[in-house]
Structure formats: C-alpha cells, structure tokens
Protein backbone atom coordinates (compact mmCIF):
# COMPACT_ATOMS: atom_id res chain seq x y z
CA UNK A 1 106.39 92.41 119.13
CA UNK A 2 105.85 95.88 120.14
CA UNK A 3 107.59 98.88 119.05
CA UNK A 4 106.83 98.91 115.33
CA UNK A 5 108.44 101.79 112.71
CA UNK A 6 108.49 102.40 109.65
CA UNK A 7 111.24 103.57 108.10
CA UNK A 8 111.01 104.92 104.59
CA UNK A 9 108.14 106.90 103.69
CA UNK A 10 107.80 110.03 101.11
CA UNK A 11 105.21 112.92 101.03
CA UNK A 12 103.79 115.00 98.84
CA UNK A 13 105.33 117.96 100.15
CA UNK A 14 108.60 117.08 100.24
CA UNK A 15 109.29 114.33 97.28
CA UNK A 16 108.23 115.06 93.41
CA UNK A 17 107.23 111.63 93.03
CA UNK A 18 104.98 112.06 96.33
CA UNK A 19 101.06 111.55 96.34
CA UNK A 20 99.54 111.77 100.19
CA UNK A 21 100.73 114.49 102.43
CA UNK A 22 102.35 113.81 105.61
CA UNK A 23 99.23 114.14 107.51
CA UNK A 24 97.40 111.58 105.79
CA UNK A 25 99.08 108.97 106.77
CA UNK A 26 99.29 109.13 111.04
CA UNK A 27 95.76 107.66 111.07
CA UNK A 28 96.57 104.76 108.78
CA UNK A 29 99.87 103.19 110.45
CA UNK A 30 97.95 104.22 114.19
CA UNK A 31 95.35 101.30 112.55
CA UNK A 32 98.08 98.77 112.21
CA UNK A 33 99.57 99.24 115.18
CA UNK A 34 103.02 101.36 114.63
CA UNK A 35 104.81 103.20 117.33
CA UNK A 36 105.93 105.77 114.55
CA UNK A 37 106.90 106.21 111.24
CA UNK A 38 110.24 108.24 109.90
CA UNK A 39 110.08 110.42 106.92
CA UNK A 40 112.53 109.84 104.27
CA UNK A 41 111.82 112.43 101.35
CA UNK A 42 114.07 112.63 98.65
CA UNK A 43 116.98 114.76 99.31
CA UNK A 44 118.91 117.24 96.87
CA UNK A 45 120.31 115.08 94.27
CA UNK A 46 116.89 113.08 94.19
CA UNK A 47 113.61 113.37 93.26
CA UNK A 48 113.11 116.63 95.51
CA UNK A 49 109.83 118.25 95.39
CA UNK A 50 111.81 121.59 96.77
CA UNK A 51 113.25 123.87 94.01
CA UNK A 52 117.33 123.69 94.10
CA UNK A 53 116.88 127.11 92.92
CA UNK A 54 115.93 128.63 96.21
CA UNK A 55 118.47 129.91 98.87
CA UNK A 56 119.54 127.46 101.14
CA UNK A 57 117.45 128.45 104.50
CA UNK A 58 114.26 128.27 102.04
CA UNK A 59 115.19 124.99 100.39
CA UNK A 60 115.69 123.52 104.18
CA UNK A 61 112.46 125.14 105.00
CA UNK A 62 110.53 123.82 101.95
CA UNK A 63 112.02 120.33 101.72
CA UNK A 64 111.33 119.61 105.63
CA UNK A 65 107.68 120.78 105.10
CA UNK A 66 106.22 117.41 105.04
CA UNK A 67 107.78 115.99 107.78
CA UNK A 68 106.41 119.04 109.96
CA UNK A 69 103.38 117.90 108.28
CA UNK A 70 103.38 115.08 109.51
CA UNK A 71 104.65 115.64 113.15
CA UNK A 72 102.04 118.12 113.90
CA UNK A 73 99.14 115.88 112.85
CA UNK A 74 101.36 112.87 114.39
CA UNK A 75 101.16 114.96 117.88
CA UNK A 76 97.64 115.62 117.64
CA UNK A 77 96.95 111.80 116.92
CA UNK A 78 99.37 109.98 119.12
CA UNK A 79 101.60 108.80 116.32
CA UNK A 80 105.46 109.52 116.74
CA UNK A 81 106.78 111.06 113.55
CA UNK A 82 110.50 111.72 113.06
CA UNK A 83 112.96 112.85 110.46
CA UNK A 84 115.18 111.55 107.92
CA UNK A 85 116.26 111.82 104.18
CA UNK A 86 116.48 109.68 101.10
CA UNK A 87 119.91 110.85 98.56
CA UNK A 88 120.84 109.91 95.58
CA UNK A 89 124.46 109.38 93.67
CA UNK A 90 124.18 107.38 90.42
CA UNK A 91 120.65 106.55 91.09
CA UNK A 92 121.74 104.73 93.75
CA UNK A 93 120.13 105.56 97.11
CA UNK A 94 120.79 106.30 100.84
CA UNK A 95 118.41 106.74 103.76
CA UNK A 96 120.20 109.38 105.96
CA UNK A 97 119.42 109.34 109.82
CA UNK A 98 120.32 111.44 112.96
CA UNK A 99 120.59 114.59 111.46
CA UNK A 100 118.02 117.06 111.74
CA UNK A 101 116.76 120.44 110.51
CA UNK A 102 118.49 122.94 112.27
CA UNK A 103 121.72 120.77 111.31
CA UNK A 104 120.89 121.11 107.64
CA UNK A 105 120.61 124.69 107.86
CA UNK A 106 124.33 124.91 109.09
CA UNK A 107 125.85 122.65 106.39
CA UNK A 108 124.42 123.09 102.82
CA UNK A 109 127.85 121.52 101.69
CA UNK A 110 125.98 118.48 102.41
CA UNK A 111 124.53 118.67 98.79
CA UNK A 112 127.99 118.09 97.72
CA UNK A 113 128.95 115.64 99.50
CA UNK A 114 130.19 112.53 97.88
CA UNK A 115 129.16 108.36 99.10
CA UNK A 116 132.61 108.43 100.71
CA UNK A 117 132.11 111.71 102.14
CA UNK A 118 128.33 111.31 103.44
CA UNK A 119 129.13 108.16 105.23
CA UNK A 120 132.20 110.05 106.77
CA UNK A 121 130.42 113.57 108.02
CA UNK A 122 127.15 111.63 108.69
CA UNK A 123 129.01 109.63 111.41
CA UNK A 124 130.56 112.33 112.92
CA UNK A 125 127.86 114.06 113.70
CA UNK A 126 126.17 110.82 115.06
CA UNK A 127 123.81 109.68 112.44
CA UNK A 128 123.85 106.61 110.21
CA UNK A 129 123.72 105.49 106.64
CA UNK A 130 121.38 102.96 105.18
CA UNK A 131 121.72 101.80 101.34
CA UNK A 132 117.86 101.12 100.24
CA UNK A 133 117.16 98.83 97.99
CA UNK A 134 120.61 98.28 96.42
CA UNK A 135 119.67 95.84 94.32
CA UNK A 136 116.45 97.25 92.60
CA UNK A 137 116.44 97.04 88.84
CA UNK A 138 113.38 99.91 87.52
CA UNK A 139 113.83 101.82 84.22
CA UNK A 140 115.66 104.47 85.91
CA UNK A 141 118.92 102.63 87.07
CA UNK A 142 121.11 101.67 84.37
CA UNK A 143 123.80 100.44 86.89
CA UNK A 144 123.40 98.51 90.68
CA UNK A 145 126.40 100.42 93.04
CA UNK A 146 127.61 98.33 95.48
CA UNK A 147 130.18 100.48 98.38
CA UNK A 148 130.06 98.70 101.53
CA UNK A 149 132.16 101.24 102.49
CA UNK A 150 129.76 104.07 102.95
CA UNK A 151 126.80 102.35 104.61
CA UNK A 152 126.00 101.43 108.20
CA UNK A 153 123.56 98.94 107.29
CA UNK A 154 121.70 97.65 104.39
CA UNK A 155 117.62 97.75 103.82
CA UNK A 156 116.84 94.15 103.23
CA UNK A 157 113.71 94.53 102.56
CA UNK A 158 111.38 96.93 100.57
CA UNK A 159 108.05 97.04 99.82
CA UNK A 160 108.53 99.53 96.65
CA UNK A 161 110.17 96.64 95.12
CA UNK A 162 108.14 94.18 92.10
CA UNK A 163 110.46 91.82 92.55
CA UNK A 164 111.17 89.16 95.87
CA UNK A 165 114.89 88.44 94.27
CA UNK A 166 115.78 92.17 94.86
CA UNK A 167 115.44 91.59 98.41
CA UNK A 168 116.35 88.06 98.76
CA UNK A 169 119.98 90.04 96.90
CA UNK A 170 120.76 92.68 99.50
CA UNK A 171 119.88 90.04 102.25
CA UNK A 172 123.23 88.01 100.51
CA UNK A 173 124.49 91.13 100.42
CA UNK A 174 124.07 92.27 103.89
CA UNK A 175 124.84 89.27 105.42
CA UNK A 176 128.26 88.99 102.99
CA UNK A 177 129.77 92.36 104.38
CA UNK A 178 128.64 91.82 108.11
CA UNK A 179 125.95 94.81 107.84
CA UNK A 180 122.72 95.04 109.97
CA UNK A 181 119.37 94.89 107.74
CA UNK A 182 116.52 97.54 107.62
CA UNK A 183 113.17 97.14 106.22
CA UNK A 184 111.03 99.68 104.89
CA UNK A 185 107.78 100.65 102.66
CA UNK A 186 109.32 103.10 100.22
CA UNK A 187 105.63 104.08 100.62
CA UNK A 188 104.40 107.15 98.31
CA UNK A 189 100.61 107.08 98.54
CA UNK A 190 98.69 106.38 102.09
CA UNK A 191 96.05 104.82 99.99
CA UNK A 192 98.48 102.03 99.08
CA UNK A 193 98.61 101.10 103.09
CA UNK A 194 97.31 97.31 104.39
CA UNK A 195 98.63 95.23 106.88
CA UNK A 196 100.39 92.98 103.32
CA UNK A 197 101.82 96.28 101.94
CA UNK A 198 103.83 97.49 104.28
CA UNK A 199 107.21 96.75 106.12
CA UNK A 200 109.30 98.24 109.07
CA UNK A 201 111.56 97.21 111.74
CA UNK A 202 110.66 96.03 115.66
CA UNK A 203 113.24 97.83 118.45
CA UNK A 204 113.08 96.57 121.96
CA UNK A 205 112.27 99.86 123.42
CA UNK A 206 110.23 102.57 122.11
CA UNK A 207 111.90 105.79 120.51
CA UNK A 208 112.11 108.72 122.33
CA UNK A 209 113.79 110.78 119.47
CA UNK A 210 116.20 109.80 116.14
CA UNK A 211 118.82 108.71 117.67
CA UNK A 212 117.50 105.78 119.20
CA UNK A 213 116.92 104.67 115.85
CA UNK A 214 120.88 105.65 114.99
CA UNK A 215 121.56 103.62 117.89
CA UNK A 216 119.93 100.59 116.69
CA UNK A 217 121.17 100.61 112.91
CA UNK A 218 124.94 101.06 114.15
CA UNK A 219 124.82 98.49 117.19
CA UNK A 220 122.78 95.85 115.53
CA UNK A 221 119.94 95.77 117.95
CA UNK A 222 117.26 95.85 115.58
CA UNK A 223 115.08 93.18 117.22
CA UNK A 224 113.06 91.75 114.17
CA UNK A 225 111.31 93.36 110.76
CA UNK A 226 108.02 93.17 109.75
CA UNK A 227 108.09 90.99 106.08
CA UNK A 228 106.13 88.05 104.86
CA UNK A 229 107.42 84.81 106.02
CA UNK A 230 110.43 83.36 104.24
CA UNK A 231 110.64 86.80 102.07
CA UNK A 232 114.52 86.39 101.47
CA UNK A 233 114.11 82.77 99.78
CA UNK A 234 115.02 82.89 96.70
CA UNK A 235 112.26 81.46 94.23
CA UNK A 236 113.92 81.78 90.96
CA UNK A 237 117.32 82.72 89.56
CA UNK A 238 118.26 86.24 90.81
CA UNK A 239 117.80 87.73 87.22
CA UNK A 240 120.29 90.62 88.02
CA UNK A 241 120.29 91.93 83.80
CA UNK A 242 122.16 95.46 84.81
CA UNK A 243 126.24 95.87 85.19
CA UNK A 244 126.86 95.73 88.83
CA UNK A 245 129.65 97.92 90.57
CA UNK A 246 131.12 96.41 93.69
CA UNK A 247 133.40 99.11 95.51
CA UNK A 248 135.42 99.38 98.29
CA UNK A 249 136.01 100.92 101.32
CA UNK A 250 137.00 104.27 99.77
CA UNK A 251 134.85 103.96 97.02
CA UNK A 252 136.37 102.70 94.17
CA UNK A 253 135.44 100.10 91.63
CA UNK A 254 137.05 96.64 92.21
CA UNK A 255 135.65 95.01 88.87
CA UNK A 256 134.35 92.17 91.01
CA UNK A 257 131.70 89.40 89.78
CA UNK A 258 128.57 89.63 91.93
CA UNK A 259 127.69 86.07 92.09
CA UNK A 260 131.30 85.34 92.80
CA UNK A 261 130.98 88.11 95.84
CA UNK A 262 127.78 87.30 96.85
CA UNK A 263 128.83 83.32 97.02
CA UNK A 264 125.76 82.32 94.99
C-alpha cells in the first residue's frame, strides 16, 4: 500500500523525554518509504519540554518549535510533516489532531480542559481524539483509564510498548466500543528507526493537510496499519496487574470488571 504515516512521534524540542530533533528524522522515514509523519509532542499537562512558566504566545511558540523543525527540513527533503499533540490526564494519554498553531494561540483554556471537555471543544473545531496506548502498564501509571466517551478512536497499536498484550488489549478494546484503530511509533530517538521498529497507518489517498487525517480517524477509512503479522494475538494471559477505570460517556467511573467488559 501506498500512502504511509506515522502518527506519533516526539522531538527534542518540544517533549522533555525527547532525544533527536525534528529534523533528524525526515531522511530516515523518506528511507522506508512514508508519505509523512505527524508530530505528537507532549502537550501541557505532559512531559513538555516548554516551560509552563512562560506567557502563553511564548509557550505556543516554544512547544511548536519542533514540529517547525521538522516541516522546514521535511520541505526541503520531500517529506510531509504535520502537526499534532500528545496530553495527559491521570497519566493517561491523548493524541490531539486538527488543531493547529495559530488555534492554540487563541485558546490557552485548552490547558484546562478536562477528558470530557477536550473531546467536546476538539470536535467542534473539527479535530479528533485518539487514546494511545490505553492499556500500557510502565512505572509511571499507577491506574489504566478507560472513557470511551472522550475518544474518536483508539491506537491499537504502539511501538513504545514492551509488551504485545498491551496492544492485543486496546484492539478488544477498540473493537468492544465500535472505535476505529490507529497505530503509531511513540518514537523518541531517530536512531531507534528500522523497517521492525516502527508502525503507522495506510490512507487511500495522500494528505494534503491535517484534516485529511481528521477525516480518516472519525469516518473509519483508515485503509490498513503497518504492524507485524498477527500483532493483536494474544500469546499469554493479558497480565493487566494495575486497577483499571472503565468510564462512561460523561466521564465517570462505572466500577466495571475489565475482563467482564472486554468479553475475555
């Protein structure tokens, strides 16, 4: 298939936890044969690499910075680049889509916003909402949140993850509330890039801008992703060891059993 993105990628400028600069990668997904990539750095509540201390115009300017990175060196290369973000609530996390820079600068109550309220404002001004990796399990999450309520789709599939069961889990998931799938890198370094160790998602068309992507997510038309075969088999028991939170459509807690939700 042709027509190959990726869809969750950090820099160095933009996310603390970032190693390569935006730059640095174009050259390495142009060798494998993407039609562009989408940055996704980590947003307010995340692991921002922009101070929250600055005024909001200079935090916009200084959290977008790797994305321009990237686009410039993406121009010069023949690499489409494009713009997203990656925010977190209780350490769970959202890829944000469709909204772009000059948008941010007009609405810095979007560091407020709640799950409920980001899914709500985000589709009104004609983006989309992806959960990534719900069901990841690293030191740093003491709790998996589940709120189908808030999300457009569901990322399937992530390459950050060290285990298969995560993904194999937000497949069940994904497929249990009717929600398209994503898949993504989660990449951090561009020296961690081979043909294995990445993922993305095939569309039928190429993108002209962001909200052909938006388009996709919310209408289902995501035409295949870019995994290993037979990724979302299930090889041993799920292992899920931290309290899970399913939630409805407005965000509360049900007290629902996963396995019971899941059907597993």
């Amino acid at each position: 298939m042709a027509n190959l993105y990726e869809t969750h990628l950090h820099t160095k400028e933009g996310s603390a936890c970032g190693v390569s600069r935006g730059r640095e990668y174009i050259q390495r997904y142009l060798d494998l044969g993407y039609s562009g990539i989408i940055i996704t750095d980590h947003f307010f509540r995340g692991n921002c690499a922009a101070d929250r201390r600055l005024p909001w115009d200079k935090w916009v300017d200084r959290f977008c910075r790797g994305y321009e990175d990237a686009r410039e060196e993406g121009a010069r290369r023949g690499l489409d680049v494009f713009f997203g973000w990656e925010e977190t609530f209780d350490n769970d996390d959202y890829l944000v889509y469709g909204l772009g820079r000059d948008w941010l600068l007009e609405h810095p109550e979007v560091c407020r916003w709640t799950r409920k309220t980001q899914i709500d404002e985000v589709r009104r001004y004609g983006g989309c909402v992806v959960q990534a990796h719900p069901f990841r399990q690293h030191h740093y999450i003491d709790c998996i949140h589940l709120s189908s309520g808030c999300v457009d789709a569901v990322e399937a599939a992530n390459s950050g993850n060290n285990e298969q069961s995560y993904d194999a889990l937000a497949w069940a998931y994904a497929k249990r509330i009717k929600a398209p799938v994503t898949a993504g890198s989660d990449i951090h370094f561009a020296g961690d890039i081979t043909r294995d160790t990445v993922f993305g998602v095939y569309l039928g068309k190429k993108m002209e801008n962001i909200g052909d992507y938006v388009n996709a997510v919310r209408e289902n038309a995501i035409k295949g992703l870019k995994i290993p075969p037979e990724h979302f088999d299930f090889r041993k028991d799920p292992g899920v060891v931290l309290p899970v939170d399913i939630r409805d459509s407005q965000d509360r807690s049900t007290g629902m059993d996963l396995m019971s939700f899941l059907g597993l």
